[in-house]
N, C-alpha and C. Protein backbone atom coordinates (compact mmCIF):
# COMPACT_ATOMS: atom_id res chain seq x y z
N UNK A 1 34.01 64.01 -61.11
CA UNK A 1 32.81 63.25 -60.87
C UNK A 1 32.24 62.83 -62.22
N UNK A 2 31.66 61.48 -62.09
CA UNK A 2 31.21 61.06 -63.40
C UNK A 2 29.76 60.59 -63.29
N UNK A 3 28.62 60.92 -64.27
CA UNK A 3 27.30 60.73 -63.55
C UNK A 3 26.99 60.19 -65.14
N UNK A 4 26.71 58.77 -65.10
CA UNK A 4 25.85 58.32 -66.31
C UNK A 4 24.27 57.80 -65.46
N UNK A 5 23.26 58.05 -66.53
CA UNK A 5 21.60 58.29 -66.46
C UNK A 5 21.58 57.55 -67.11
N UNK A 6 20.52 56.18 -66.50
CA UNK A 6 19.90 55.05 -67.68
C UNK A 6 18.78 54.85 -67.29
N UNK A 7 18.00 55.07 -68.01
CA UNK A 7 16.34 54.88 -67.89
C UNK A 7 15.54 53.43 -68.23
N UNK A 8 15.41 52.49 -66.53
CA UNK A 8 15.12 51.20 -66.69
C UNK A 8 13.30 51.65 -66.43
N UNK A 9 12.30 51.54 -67.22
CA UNK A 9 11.28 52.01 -67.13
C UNK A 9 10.61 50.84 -65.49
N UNK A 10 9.50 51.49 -65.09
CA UNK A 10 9.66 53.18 -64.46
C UNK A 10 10.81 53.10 -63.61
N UNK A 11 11.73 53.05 -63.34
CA UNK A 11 12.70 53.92 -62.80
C UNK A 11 14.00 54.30 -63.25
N UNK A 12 14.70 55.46 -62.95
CA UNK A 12 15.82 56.03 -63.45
C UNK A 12 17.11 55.90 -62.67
N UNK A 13 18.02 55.05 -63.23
CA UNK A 13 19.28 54.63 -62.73
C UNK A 13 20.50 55.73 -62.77
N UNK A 14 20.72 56.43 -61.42
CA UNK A 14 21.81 57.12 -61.81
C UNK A 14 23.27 56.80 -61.32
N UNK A 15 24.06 56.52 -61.96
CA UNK A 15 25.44 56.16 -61.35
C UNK A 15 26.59 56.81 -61.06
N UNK A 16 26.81 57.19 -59.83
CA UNK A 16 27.50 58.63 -60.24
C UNK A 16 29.02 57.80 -59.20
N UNK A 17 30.26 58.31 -59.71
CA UNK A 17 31.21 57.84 -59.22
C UNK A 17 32.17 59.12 -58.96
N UNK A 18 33.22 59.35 -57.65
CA UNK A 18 33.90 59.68 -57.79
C UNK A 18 33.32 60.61 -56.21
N UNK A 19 34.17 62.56 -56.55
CA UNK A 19 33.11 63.03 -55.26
C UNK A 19 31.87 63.94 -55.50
N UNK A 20 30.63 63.67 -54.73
CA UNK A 20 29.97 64.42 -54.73
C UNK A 20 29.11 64.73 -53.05
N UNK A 21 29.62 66.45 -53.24
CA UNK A 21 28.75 67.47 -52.22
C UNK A 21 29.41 66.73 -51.05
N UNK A 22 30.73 66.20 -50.75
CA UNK A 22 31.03 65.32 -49.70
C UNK A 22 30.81 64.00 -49.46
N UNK A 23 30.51 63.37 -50.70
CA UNK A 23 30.16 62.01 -50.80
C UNK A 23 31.13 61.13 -51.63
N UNK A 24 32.10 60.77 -51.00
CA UNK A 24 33.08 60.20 -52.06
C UNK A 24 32.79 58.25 -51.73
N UNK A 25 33.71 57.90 -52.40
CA UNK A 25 33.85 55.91 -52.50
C UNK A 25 33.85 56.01 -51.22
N UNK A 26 34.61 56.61 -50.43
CA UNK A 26 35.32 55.80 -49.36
C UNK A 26 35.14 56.24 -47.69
N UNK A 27 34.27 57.64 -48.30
CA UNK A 27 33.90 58.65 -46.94
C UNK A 27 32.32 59.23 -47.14
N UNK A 28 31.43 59.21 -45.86
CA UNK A 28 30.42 60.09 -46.12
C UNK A 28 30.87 61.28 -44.79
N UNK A 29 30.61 62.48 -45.28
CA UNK A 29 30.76 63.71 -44.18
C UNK A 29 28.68 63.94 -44.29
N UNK A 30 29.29 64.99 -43.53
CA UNK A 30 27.95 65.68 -42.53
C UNK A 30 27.06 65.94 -44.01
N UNK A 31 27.70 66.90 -45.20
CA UNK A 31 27.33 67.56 -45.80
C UNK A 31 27.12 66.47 -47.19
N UNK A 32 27.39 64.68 -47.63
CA UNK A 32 27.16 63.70 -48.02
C UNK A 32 25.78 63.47 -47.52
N UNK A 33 25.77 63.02 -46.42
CA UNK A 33 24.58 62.65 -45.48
C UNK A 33 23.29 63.86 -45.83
N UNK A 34 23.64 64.81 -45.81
CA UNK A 34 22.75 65.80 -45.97
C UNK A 34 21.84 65.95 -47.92
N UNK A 35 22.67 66.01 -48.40
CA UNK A 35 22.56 66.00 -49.62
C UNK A 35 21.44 64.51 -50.02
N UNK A 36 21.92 63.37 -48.98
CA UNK A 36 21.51 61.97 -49.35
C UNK A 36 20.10 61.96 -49.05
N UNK A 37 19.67 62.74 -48.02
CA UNK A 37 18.17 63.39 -46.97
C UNK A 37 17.64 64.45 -48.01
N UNK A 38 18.04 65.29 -48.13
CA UNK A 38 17.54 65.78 -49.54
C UNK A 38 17.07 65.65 -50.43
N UNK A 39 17.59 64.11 -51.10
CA UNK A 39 17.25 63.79 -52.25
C UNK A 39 16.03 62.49 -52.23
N UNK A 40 16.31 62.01 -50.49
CA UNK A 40 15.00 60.94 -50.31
C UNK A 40 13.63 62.12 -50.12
N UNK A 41 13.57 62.87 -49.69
CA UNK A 41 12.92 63.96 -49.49
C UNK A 41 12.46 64.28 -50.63
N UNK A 42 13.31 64.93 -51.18
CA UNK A 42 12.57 65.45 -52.88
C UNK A 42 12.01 64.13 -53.56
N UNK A 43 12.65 62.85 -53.88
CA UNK A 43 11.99 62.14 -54.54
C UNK A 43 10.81 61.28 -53.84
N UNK A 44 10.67 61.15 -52.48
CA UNK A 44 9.13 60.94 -51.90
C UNK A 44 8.06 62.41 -52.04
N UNK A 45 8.69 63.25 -52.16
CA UNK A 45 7.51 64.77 -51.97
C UNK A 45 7.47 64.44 -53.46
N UNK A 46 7.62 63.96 -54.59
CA UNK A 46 7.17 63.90 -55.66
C UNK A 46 6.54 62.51 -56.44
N UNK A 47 6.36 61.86 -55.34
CA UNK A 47 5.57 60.57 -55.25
C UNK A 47 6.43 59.52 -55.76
N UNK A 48 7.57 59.57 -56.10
CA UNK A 48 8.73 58.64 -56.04
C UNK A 48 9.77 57.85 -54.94
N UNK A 49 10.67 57.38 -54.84
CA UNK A 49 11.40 57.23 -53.82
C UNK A 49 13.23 56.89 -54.42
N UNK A 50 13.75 57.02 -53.48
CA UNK A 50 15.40 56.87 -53.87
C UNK A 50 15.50 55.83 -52.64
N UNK A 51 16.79 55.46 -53.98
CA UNK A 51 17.00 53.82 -53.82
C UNK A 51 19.05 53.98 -53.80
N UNK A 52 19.77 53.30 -52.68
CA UNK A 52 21.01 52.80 -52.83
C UNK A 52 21.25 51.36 -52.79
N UNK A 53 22.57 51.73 -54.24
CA UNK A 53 22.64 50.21 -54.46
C UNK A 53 24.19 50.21 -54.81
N UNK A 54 25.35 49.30 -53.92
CA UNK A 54 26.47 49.18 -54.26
C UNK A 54 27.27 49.72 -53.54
N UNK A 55 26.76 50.22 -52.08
CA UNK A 55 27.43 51.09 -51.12
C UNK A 55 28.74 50.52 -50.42
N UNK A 56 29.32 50.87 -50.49
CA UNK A 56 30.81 50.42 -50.06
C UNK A 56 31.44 50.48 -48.49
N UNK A 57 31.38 49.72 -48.10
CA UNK A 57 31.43 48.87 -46.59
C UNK A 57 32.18 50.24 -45.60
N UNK A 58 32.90 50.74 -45.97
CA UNK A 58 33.08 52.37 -45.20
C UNK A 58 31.72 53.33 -45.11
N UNK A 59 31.55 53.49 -46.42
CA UNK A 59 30.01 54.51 -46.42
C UNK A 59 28.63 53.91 -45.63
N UNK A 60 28.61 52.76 -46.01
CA UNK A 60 27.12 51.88 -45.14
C UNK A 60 27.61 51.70 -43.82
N UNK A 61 29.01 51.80 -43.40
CA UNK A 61 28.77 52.08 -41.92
C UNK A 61 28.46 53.72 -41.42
N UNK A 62 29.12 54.47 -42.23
CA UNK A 62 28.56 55.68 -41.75
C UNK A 62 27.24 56.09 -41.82
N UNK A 63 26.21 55.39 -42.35
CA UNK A 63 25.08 55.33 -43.01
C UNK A 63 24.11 54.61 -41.84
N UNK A 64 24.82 53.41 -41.10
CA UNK A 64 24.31 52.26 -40.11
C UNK A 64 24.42 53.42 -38.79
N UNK A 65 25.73 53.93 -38.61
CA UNK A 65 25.84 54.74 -37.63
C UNK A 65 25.25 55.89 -36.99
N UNK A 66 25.07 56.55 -38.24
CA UNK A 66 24.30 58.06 -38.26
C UNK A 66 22.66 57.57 -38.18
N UNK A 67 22.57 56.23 -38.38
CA UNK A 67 20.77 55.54 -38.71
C UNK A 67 20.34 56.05 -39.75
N UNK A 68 20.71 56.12 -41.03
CA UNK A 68 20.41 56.50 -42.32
C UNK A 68 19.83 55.49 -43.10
N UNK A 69 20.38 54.09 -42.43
CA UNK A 69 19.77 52.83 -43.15
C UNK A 69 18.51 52.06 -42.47
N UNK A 70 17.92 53.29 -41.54
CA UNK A 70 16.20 53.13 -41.21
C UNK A 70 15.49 54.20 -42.32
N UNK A 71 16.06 55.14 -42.67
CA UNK A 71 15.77 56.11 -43.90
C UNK A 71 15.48 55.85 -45.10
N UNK A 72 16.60 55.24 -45.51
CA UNK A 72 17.40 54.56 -46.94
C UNK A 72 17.15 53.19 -47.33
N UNK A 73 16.67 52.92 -48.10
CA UNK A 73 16.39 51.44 -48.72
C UNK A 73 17.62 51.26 -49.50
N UNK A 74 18.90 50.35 -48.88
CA UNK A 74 19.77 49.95 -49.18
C UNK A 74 19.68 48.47 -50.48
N UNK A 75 20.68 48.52 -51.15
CA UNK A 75 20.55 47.19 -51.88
C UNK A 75 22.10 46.85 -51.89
N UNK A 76 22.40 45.42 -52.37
CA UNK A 76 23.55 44.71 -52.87
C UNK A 76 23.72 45.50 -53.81
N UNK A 77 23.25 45.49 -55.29
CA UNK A 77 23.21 45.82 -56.42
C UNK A 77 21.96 46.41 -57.14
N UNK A 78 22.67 47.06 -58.50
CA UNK A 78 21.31 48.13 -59.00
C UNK A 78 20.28 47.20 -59.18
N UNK A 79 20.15 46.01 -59.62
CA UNK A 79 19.13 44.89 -60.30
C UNK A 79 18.22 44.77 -59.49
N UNK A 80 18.77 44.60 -58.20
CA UNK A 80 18.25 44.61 -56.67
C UNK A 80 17.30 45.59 -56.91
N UNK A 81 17.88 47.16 -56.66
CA UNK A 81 17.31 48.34 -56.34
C UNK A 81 15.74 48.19 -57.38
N UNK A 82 16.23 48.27 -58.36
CA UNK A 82 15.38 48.49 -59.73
C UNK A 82 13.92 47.65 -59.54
N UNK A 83 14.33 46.71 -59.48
CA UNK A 83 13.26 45.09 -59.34
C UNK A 83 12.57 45.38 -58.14
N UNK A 84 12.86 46.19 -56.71
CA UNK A 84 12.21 46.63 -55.54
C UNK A 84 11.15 47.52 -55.73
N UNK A 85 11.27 48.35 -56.75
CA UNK A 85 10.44 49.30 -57.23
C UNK A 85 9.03 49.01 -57.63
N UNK A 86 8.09 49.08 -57.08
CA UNK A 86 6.54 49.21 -58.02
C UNK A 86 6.08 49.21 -59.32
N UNK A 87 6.22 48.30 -60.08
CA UNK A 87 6.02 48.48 -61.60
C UNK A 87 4.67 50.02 -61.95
């Protein structure tokens, strides 16, 4: 797994590729999904929010399916994500 951090003020871009906690390119499992609820969770309970951007047409259906993308503020791309954000 590869995770580069870039700090577009105010928000923090993380790009992480490869697998994580069950979250790979090409598959989300139970325990992906979970991790993904987690982390919208922690970053709204801390007056922030999480943002996907670049999701890959296998994962955003498992995402459409499970209804994760009434949860999840999806984007095309990070520029997208970033620019959505509240200065």
């Amino acid at each position: 797994m590869d995770i580069v951090v870039e700090q577009r003020a105010p928000t923090t871009v993380v790009r992480i590729t490869g697998s994580v906690d069950g979250l790979t390119v090409s598959y989300t499992s139970s325990a992906g999904l979970r991790a993904l609820l987690a982390t919208v969770k922690q970053a709204r309970s801390a007056g922030g929010d999480f943002r996907l951007a670049g999701v890959l047409p296998p994962v955003h259906k498992v995402l459409e399916m499970s209804g994760f993308t009434t949860i999840l503020k999806l984007y095309t791309d990070v520029d997208g994500a970033v620019a959505s954000y509240p200065a």
